[in-house]
PDB file of N, CA and C in Angstrom:
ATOM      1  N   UNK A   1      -3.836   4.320   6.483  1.00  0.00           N
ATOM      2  CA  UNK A   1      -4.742   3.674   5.553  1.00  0.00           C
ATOM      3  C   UNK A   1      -4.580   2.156   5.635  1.00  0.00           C
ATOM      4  N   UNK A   2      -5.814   1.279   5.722  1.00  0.00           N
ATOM      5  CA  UNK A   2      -5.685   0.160   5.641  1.00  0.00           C
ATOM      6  C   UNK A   2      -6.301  -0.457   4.130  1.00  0.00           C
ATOM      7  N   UNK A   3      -5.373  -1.389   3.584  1.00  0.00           N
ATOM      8  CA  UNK A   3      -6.238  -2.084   2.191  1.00  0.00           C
ATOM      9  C   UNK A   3      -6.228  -3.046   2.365  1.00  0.00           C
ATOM     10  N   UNK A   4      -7.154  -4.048   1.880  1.00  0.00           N
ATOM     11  CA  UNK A   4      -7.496  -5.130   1.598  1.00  0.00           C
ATOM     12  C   UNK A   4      -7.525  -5.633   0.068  1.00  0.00           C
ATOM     13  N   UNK A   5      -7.858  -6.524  -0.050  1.00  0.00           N
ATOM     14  CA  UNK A   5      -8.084  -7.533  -1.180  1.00  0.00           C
ATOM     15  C   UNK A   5      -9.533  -8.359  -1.229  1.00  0.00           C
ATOM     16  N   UNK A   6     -10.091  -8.150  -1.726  1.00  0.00           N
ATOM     17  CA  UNK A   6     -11.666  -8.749  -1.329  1.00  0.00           C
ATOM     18  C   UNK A   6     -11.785  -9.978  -2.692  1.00  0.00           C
ATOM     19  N   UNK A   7     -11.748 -11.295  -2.643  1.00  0.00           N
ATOM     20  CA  UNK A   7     -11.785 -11.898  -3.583  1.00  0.00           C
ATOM     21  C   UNK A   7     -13.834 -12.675  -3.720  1.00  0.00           C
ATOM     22  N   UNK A   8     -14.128 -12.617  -4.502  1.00  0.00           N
ATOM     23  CA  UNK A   8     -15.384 -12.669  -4.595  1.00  0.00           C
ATOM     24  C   UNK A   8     -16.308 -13.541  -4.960  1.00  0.00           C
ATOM     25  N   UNK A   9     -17.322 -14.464  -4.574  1.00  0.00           N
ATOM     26  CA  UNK A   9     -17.807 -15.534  -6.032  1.00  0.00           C
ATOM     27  C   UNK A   9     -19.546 -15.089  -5.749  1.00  0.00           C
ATOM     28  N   UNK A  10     -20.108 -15.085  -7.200  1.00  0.00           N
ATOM     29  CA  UNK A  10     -20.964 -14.412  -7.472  1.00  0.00           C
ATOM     30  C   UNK A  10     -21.884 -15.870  -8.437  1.00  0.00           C
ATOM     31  N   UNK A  11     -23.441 -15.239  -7.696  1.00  0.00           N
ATOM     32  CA  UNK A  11     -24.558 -16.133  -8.616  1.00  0.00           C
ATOM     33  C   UNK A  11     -23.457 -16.197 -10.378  1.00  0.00           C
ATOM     34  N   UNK A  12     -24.231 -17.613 -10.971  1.00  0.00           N
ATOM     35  CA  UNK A  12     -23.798 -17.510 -12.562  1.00  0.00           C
ATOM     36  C   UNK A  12     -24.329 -16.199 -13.262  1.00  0.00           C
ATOM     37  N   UNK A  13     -23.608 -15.646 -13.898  1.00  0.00           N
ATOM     38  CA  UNK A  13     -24.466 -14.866 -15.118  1.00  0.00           C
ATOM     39  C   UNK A  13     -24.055 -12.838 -14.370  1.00  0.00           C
ATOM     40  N   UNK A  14     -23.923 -13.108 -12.688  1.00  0.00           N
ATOM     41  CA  UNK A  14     -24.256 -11.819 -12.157  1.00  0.00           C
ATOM     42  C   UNK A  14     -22.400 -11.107 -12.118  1.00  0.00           C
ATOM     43  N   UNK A  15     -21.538 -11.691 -12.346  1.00  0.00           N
ATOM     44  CA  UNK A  15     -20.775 -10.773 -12.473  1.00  0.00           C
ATOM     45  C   UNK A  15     -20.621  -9.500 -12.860  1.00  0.00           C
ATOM     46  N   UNK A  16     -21.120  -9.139 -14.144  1.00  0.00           N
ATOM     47  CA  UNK A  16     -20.783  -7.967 -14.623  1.00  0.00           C
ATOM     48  C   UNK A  16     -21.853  -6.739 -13.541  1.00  0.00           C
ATOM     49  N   UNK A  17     -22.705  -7.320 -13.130  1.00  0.00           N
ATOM     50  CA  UNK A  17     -23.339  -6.254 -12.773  1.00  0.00           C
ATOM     51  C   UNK A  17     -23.022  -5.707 -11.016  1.00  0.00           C
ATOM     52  N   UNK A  18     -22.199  -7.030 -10.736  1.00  0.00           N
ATOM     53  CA  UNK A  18     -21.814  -6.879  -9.342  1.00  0.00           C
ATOM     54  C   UNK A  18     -20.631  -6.125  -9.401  1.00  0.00           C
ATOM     55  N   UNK A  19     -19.700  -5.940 -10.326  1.00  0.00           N
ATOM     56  CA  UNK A  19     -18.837  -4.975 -10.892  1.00  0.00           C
ATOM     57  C   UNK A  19     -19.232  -3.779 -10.931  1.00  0.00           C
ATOM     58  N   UNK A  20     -20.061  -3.305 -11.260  1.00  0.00           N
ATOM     59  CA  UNK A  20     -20.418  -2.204 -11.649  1.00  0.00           C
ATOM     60  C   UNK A  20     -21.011  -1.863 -10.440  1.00  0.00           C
ATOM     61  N   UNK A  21     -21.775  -2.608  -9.395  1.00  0.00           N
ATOM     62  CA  UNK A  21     -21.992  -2.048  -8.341  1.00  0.00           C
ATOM     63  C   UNK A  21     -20.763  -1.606  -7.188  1.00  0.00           C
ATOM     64  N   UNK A  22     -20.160  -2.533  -7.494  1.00  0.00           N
ATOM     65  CA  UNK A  22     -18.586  -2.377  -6.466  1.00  0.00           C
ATOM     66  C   UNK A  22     -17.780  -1.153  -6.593  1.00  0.00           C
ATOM     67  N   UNK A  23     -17.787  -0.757  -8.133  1.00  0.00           N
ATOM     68  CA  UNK A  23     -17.065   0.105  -8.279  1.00  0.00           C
ATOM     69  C   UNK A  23     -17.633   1.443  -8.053  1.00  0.00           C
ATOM     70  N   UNK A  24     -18.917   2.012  -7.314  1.00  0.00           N
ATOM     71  CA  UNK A  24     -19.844   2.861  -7.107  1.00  0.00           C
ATOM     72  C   UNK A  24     -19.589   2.724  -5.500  1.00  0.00           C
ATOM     73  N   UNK A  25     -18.519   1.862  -5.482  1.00  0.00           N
ATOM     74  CA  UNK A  25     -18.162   1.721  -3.206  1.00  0.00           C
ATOM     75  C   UNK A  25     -17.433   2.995  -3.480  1.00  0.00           C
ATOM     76  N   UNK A  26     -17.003   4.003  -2.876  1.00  0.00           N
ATOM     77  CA  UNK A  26     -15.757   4.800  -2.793  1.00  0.00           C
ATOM     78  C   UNK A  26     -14.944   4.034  -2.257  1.00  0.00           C
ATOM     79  N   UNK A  27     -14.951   2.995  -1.192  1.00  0.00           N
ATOM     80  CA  UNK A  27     -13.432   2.858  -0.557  1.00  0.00           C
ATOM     81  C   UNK A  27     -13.650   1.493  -1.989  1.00  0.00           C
ATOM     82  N   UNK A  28     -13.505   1.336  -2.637  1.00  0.00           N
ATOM     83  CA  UNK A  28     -13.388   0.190  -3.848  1.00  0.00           C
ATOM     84  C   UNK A  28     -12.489   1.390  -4.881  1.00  0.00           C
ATOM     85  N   UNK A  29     -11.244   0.460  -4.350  1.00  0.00           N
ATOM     86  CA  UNK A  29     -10.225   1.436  -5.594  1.00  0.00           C
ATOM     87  C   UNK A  29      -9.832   1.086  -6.666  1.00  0.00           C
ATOM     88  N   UNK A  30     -10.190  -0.732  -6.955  1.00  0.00           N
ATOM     89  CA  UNK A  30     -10.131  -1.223  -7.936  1.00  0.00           C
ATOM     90  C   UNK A  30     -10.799  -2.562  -8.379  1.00  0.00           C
ATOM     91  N   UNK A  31     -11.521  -2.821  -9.674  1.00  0.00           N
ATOM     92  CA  UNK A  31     -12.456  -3.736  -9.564  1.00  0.00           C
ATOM     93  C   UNK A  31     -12.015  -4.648 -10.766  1.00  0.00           C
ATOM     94  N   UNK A  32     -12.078  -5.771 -10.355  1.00  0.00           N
ATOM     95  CA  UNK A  32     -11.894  -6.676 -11.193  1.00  0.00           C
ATOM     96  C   UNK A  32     -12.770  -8.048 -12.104  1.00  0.00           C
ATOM     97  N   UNK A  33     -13.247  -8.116 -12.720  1.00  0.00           N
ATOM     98  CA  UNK A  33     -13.550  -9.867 -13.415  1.00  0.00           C
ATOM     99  C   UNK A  33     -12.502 -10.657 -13.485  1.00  0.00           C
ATOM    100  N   UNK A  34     -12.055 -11.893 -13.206  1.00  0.00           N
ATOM    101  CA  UNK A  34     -11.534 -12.659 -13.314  1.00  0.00           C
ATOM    102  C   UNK A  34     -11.943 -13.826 -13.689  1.00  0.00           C
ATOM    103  N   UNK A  35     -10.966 -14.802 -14.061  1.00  0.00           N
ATOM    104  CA  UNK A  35     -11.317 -16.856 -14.468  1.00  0.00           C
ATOM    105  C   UNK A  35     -10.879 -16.827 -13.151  1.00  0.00           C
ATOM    106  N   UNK A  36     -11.642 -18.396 -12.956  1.00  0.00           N
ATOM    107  CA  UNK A  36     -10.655 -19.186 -12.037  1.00  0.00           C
ATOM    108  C   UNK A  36     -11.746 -19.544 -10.637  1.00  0.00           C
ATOM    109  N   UNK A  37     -11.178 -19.355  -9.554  1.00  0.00           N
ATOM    110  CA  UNK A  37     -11.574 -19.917  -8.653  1.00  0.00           C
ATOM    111  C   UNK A  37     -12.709 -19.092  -8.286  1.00  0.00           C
ATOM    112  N   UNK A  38     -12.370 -17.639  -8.582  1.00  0.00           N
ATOM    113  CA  UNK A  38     -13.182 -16.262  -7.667  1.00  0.00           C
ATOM    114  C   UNK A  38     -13.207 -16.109  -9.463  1.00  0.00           C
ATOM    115  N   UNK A  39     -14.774 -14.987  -9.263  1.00  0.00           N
ATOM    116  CA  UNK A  39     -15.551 -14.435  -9.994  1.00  0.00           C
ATOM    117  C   UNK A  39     -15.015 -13.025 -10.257  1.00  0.00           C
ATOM    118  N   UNK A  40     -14.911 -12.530  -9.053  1.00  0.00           N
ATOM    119  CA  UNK A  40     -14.427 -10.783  -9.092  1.00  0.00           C
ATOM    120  C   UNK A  40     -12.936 -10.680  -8.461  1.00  0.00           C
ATOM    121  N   UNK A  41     -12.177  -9.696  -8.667  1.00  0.00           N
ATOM    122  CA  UNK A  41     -11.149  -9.342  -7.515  1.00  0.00           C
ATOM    123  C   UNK A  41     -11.390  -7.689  -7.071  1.00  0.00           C
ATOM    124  N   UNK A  42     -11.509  -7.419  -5.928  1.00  0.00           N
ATOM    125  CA  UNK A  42     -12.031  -6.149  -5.558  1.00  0.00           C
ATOM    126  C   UNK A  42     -10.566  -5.517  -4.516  1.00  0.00           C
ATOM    127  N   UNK A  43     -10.067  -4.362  -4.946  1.00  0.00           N
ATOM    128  CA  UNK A  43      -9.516  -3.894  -3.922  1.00  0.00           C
ATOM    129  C   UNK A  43      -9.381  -2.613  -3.007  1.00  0.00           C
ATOM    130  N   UNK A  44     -10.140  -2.732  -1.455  1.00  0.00           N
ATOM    131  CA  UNK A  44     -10.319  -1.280  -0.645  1.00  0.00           C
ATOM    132  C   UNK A  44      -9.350  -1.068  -0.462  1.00  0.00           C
ATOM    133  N   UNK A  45      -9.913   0.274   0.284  1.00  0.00           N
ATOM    134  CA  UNK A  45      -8.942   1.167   1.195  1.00  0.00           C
ATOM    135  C   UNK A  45     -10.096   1.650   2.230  1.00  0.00           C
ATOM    136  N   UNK A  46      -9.578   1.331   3.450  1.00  0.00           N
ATOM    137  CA  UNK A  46     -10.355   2.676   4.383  1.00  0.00           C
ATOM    138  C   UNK A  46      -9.311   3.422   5.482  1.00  0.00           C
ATOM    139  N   UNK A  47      -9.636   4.041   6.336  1.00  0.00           N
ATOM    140  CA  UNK A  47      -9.065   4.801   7.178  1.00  0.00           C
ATOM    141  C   UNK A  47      -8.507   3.780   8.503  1.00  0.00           C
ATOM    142  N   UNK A  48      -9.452   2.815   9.166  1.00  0.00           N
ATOM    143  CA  UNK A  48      -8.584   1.816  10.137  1.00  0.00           C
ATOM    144  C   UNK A  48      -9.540   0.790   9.715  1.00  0.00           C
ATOM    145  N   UNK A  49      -9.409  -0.290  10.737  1.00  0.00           N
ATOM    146  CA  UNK A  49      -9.846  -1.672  10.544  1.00  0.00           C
ATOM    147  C   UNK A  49     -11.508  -1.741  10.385  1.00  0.00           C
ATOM    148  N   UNK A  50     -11.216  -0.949  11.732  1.00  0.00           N
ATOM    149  CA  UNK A  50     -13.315  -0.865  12.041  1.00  0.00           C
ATOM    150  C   UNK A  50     -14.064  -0.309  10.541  1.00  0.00           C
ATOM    151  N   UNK A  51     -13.249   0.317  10.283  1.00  0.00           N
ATOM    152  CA  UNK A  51     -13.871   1.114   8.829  1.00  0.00           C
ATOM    153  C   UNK A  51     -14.031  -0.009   7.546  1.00  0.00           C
ATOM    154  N   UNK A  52     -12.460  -0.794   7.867  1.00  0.00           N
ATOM    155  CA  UNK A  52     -12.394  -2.126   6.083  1.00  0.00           C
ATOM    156  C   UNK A  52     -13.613  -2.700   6.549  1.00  0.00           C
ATOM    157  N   UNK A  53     -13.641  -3.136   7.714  1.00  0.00           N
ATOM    158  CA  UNK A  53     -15.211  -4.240   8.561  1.00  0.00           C
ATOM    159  C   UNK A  53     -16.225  -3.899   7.658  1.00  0.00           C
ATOM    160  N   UNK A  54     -16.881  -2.518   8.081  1.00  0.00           N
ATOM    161  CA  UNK A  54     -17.700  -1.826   7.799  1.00  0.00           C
ATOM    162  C   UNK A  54     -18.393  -1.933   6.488  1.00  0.00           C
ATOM    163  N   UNK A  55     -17.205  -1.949   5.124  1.00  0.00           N
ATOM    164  CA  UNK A  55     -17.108  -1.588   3.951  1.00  0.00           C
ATOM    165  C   UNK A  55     -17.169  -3.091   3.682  1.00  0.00           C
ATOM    166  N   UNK A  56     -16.955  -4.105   4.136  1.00  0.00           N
ATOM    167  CA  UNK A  56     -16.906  -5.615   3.792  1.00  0.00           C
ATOM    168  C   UNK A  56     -18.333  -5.645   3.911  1.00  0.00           C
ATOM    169  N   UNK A  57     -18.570  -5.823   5.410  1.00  0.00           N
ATOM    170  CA  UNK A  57     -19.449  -6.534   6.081  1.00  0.00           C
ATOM    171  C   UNK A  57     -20.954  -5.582   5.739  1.00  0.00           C
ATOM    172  N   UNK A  58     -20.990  -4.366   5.215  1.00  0.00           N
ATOM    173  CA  UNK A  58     -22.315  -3.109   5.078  1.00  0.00           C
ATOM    174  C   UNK A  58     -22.853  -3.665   3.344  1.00  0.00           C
ATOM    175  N   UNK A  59     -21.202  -3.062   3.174  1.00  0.00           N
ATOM    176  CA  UNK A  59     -21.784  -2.573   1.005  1.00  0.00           C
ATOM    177  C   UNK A  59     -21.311  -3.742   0.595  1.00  0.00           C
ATOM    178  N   UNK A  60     -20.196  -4.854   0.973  1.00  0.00           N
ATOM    179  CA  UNK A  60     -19.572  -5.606  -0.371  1.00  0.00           C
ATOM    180  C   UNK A  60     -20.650  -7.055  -0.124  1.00  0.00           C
ATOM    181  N   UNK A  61     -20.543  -7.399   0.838  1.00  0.00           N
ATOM    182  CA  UNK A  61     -21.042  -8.636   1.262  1.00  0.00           C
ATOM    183  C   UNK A  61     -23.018  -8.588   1.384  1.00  0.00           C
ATOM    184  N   UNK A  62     -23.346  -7.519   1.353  1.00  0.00           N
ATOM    185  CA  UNK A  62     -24.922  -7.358   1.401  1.00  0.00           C
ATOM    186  C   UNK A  62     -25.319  -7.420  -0.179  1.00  0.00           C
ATOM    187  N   UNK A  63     -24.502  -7.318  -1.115  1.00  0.00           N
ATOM    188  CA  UNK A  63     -24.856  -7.040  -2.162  1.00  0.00           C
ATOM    189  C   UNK A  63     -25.873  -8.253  -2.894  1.00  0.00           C
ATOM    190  N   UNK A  64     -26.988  -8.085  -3.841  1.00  0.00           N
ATOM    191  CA  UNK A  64     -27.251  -9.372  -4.029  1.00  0.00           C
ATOM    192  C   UNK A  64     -26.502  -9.944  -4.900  1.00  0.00           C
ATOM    193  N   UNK A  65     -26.739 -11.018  -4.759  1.00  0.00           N
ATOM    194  CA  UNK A  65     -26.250 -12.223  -5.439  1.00  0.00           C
ATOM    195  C   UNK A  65     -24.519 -12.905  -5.789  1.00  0.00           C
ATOM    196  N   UNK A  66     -23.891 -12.231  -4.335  1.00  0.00           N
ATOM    197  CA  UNK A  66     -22.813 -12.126  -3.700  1.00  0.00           C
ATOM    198  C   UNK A  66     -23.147 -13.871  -3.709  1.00  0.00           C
ATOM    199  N   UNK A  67     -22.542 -14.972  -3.469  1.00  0.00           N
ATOM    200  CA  UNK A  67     -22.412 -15.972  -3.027  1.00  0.00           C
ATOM    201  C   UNK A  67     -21.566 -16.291  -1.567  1.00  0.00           C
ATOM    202  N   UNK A  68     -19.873 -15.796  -1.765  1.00  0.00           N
ATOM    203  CA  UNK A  68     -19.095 -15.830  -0.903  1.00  0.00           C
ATOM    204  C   UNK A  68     -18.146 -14.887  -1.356  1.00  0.00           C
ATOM    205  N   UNK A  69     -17.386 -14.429   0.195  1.00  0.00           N
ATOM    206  CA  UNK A  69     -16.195 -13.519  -0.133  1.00  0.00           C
ATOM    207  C   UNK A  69     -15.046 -13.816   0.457  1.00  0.00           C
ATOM    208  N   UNK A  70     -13.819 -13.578   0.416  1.00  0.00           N
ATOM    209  CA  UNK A  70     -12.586 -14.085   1.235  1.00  0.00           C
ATOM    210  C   UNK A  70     -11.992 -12.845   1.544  1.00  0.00           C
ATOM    211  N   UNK A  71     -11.260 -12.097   2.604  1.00  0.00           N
ATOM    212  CA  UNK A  71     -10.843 -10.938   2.305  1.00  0.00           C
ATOM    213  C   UNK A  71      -9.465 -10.931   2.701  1.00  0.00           C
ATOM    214  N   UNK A  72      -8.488 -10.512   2.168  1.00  0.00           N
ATOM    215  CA  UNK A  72      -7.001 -10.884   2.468  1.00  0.00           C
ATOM    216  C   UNK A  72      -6.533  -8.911   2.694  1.00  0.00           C
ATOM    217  N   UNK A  73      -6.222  -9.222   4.152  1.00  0.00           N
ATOM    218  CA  UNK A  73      -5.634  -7.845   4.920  1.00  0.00           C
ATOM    219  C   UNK A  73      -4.084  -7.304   3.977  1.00  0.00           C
ATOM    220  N   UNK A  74      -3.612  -6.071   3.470  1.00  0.00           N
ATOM    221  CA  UNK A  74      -2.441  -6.567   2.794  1.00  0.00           C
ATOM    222  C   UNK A  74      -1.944  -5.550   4.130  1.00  0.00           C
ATOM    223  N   UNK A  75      -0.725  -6.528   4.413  1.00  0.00           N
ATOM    224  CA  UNK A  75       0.082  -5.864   5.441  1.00  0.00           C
ATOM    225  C   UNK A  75       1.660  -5.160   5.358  1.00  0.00           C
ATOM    226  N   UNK A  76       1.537  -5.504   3.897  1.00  0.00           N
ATOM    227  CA  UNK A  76       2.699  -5.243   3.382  1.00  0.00           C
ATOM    228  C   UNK A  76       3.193  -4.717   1.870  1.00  0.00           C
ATOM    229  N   UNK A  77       3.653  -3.653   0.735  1.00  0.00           N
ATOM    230  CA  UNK A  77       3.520  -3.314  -0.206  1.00  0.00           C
ATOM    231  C   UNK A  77       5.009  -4.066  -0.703  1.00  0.00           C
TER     232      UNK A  77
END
């Protein structure tokens, strides 16, 4: 299993609803609102790399009103 960390910044106002879409990802095992720099904190899981890609680059990052995303590989527990 590979996880990531998907940190998120979202149009004003669209957080809550980009939440609620994230958490309707299956590989999205945990969803967050946050202050601060990033809007959301999102964290996958998929089966190998090609798959986290997939799940970034398909469902998290197509979403509207996504602005920008950063995604931090965790390589270590």
């Amino acid at each position: 299993m590979v996880k990531a960390i998907v940190l998120i910044n979202t149009d004003i106002g669209m957080e809550e609803e980009i939440t609620k879409s994230l958490a309707e990802i299956p590989e999205v095992k945990e969803v967050y609102m946050v202050y601060g720099i990033y809007d959301i904190v999102a964290v996958i899981e998929a089966e190998n790399f090609d798959k986290l890609r997939n799940v970034v680059l398909s469902k998290i990052r197509k979403l509207p009103h996504i602005k920008a995303s950063t995604t931090l590989i965790v390589v270590e527990k």
